[in-house]
N, C-alpha and C. Protein backbone atom coordinates (compact mmCIF):
# COMPACT_ATOMS: atom_id res chain seq x y z
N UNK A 1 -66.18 34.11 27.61
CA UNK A 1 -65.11 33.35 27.01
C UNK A 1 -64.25 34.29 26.15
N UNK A 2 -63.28 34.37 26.31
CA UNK A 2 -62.13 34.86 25.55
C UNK A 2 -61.68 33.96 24.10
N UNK A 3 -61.25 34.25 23.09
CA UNK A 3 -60.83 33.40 22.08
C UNK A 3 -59.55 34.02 21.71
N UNK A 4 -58.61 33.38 21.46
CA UNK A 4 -57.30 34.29 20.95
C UNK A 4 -56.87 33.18 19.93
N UNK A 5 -56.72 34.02 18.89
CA UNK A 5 -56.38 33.06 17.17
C UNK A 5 -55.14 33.63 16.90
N UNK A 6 -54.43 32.46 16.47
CA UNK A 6 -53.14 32.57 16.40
C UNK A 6 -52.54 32.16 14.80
N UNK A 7 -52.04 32.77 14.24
CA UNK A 7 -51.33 32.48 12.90
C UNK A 7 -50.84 33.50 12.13
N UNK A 8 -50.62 33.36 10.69
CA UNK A 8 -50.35 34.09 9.96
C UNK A 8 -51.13 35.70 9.56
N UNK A 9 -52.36 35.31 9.84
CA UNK A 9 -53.28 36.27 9.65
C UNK A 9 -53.28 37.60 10.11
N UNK A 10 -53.19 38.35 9.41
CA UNK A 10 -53.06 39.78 10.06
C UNK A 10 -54.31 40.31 11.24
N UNK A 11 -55.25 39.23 11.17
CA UNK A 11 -56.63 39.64 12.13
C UNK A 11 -56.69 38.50 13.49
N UNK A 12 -55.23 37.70 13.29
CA UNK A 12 -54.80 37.17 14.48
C UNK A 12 -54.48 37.91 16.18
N UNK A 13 -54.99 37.38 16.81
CA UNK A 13 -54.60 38.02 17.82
C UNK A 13 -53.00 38.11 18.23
N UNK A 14 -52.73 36.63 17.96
CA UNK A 14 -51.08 36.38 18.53
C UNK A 14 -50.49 36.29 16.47
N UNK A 15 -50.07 37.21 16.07
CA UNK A 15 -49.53 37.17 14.55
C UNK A 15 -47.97 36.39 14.51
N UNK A 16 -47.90 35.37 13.99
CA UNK A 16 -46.73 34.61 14.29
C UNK A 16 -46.44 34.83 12.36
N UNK A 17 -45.07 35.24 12.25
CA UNK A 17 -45.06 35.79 11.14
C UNK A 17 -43.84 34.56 10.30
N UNK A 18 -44.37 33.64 9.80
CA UNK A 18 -43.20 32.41 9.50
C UNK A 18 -43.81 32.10 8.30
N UNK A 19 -43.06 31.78 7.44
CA UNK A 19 -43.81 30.92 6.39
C UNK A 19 -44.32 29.19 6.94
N UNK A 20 -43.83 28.86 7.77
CA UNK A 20 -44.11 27.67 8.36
C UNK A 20 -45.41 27.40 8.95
N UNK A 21 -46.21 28.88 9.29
CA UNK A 21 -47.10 29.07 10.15
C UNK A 21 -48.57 29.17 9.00
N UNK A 22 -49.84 28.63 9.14
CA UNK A 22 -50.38 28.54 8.71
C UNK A 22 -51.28 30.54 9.19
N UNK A 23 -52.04 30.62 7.87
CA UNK A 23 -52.84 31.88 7.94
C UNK A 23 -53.70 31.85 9.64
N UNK A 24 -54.57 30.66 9.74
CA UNK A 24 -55.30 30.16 11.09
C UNK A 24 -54.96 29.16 11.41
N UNK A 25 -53.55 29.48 12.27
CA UNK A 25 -52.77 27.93 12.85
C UNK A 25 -53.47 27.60 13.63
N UNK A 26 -54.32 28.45 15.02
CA UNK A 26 -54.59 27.46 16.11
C UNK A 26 -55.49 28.74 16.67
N UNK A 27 -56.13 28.16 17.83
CA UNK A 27 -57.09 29.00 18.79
C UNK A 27 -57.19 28.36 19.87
N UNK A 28 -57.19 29.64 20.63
CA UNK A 28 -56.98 29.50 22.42
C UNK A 28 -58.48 29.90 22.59
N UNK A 29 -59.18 28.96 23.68
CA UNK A 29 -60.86 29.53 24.21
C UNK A 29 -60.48 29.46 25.43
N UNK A 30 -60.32 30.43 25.81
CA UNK A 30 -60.09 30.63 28.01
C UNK A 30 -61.69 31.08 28.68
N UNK A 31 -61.89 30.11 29.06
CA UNK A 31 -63.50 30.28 29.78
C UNK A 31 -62.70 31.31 31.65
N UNK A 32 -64.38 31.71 31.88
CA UNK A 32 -64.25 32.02 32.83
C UNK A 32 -63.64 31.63 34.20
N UNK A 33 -64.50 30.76 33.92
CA UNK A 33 -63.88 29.18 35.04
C UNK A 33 -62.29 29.17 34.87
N UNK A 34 -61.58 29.53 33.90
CA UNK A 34 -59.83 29.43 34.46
C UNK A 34 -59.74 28.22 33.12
N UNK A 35 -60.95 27.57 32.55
CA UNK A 35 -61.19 26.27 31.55
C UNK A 35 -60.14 26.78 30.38
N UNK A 36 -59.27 26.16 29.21
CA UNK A 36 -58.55 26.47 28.81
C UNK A 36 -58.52 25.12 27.52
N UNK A 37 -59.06 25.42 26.45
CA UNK A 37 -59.29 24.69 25.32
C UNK A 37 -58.09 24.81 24.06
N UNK A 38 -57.13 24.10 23.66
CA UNK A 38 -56.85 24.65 22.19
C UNK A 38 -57.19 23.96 20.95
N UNK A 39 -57.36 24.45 20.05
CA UNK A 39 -57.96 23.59 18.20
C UNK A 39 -57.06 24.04 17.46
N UNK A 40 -55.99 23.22 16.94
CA UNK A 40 -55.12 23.13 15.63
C UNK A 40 -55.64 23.31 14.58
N UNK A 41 -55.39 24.09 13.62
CA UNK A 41 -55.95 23.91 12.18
C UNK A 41 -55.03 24.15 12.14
N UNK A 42 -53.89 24.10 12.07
CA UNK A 42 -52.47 24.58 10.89
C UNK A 42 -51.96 23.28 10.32
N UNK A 43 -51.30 23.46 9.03
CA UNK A 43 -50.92 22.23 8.22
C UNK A 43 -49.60 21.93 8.86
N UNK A 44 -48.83 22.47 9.36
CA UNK A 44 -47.74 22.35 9.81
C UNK A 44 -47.67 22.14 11.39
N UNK A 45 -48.50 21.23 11.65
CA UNK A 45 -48.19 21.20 13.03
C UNK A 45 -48.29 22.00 14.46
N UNK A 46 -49.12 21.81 15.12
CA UNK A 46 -48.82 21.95 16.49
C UNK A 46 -48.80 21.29 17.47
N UNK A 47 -47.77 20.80 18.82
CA UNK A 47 -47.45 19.97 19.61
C UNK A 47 -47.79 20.30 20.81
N UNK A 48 -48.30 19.81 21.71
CA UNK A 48 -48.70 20.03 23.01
C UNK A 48 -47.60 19.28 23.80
N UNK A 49 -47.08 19.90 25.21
CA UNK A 49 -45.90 19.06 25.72
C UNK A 49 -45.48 18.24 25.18
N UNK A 50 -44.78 18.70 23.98
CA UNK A 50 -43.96 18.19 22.51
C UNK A 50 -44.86 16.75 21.72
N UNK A 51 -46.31 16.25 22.25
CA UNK A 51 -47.13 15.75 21.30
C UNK A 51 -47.73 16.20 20.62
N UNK A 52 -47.62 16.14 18.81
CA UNK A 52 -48.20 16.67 18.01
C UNK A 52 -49.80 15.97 18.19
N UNK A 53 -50.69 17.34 18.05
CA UNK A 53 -52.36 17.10 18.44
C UNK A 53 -52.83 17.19 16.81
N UNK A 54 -54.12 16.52 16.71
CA UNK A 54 -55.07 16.33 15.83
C UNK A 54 -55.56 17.88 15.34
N UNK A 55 -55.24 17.63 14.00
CA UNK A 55 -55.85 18.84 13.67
C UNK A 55 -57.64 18.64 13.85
N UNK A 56 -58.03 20.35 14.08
CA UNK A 56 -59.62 20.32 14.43
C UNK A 56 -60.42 19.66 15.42
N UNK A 57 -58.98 19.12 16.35
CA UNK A 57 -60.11 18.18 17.69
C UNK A 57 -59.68 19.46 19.21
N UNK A 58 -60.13 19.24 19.84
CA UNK A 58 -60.38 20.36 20.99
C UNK A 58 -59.65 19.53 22.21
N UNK A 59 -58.63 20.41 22.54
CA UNK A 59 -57.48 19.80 23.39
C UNK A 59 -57.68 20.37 24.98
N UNK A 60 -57.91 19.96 25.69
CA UNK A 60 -58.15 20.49 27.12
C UNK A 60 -56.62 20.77 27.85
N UNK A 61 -56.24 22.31 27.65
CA UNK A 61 -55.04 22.65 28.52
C UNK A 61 -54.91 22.85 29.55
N UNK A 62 -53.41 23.17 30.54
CA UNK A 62 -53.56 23.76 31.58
C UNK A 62 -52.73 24.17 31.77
N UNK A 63 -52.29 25.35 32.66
CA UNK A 63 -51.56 27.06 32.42
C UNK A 63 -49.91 26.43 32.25
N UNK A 64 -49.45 25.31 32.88
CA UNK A 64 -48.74 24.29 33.16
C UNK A 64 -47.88 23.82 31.50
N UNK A 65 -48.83 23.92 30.67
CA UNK A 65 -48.59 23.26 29.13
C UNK A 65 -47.59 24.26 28.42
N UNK A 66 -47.14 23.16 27.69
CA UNK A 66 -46.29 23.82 26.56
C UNK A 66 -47.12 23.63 25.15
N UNK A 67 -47.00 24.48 24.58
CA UNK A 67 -47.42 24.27 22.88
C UNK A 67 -46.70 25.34 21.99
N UNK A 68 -46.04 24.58 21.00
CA UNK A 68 -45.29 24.56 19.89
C UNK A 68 -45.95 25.09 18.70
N UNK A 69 -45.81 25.81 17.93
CA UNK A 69 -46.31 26.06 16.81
C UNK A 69 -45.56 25.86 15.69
N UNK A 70 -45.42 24.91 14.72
CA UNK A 70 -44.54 24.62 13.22
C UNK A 70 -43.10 24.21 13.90
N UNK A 71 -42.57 23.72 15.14
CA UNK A 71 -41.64 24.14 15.78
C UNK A 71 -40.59 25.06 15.54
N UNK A 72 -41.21 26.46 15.33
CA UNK A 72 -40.67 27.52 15.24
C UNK A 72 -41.16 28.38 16.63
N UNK A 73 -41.94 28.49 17.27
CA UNK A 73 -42.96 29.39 18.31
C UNK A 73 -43.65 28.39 19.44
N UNK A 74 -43.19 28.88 20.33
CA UNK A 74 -43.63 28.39 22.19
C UNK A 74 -44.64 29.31 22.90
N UNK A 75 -45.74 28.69 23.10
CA UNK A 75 -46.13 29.27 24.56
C UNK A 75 -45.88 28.54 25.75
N UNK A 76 -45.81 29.28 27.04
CA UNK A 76 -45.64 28.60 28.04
C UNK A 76 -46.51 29.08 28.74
């Protein structure tokens, strides 16, 4: 499993540099299988195909998805 952490944090993998962006906004778990998980912790929001998700609940993606970070930052 791969994990890629995304935020403010300088020990982030993806460093999104905003004041909007929380220190540990969010985390990507990409299993072997192609499986593709994300978990919000940022105070400011993150949206999955523009629905804002629950912070700390485990979102089942797919390569297909959009997600938003503070709506400042996109992955596609």
């Amino acid at each position: 499993m791969k994990i890629i952490k995304i935020g403010r944090d300088t020990n982030s993998t993806i460093l999104l540099d905003h004041e909007m962006i929380s220190r540990h906004h969010a985390i990507l778990r990409i299993y072997g299988t192609g499986k593709i998980e994300l978990i919000s912790m940022g105070a400011n929001g993150t949206k999955l195909n523009g629905i804002l998700v629950r912070p700390n609940v485990v979102y089942k993606i797919k390569r297909s998805d959009m997600i938003s970070f503070a709506g400042k930052y996109q992955l596609d």
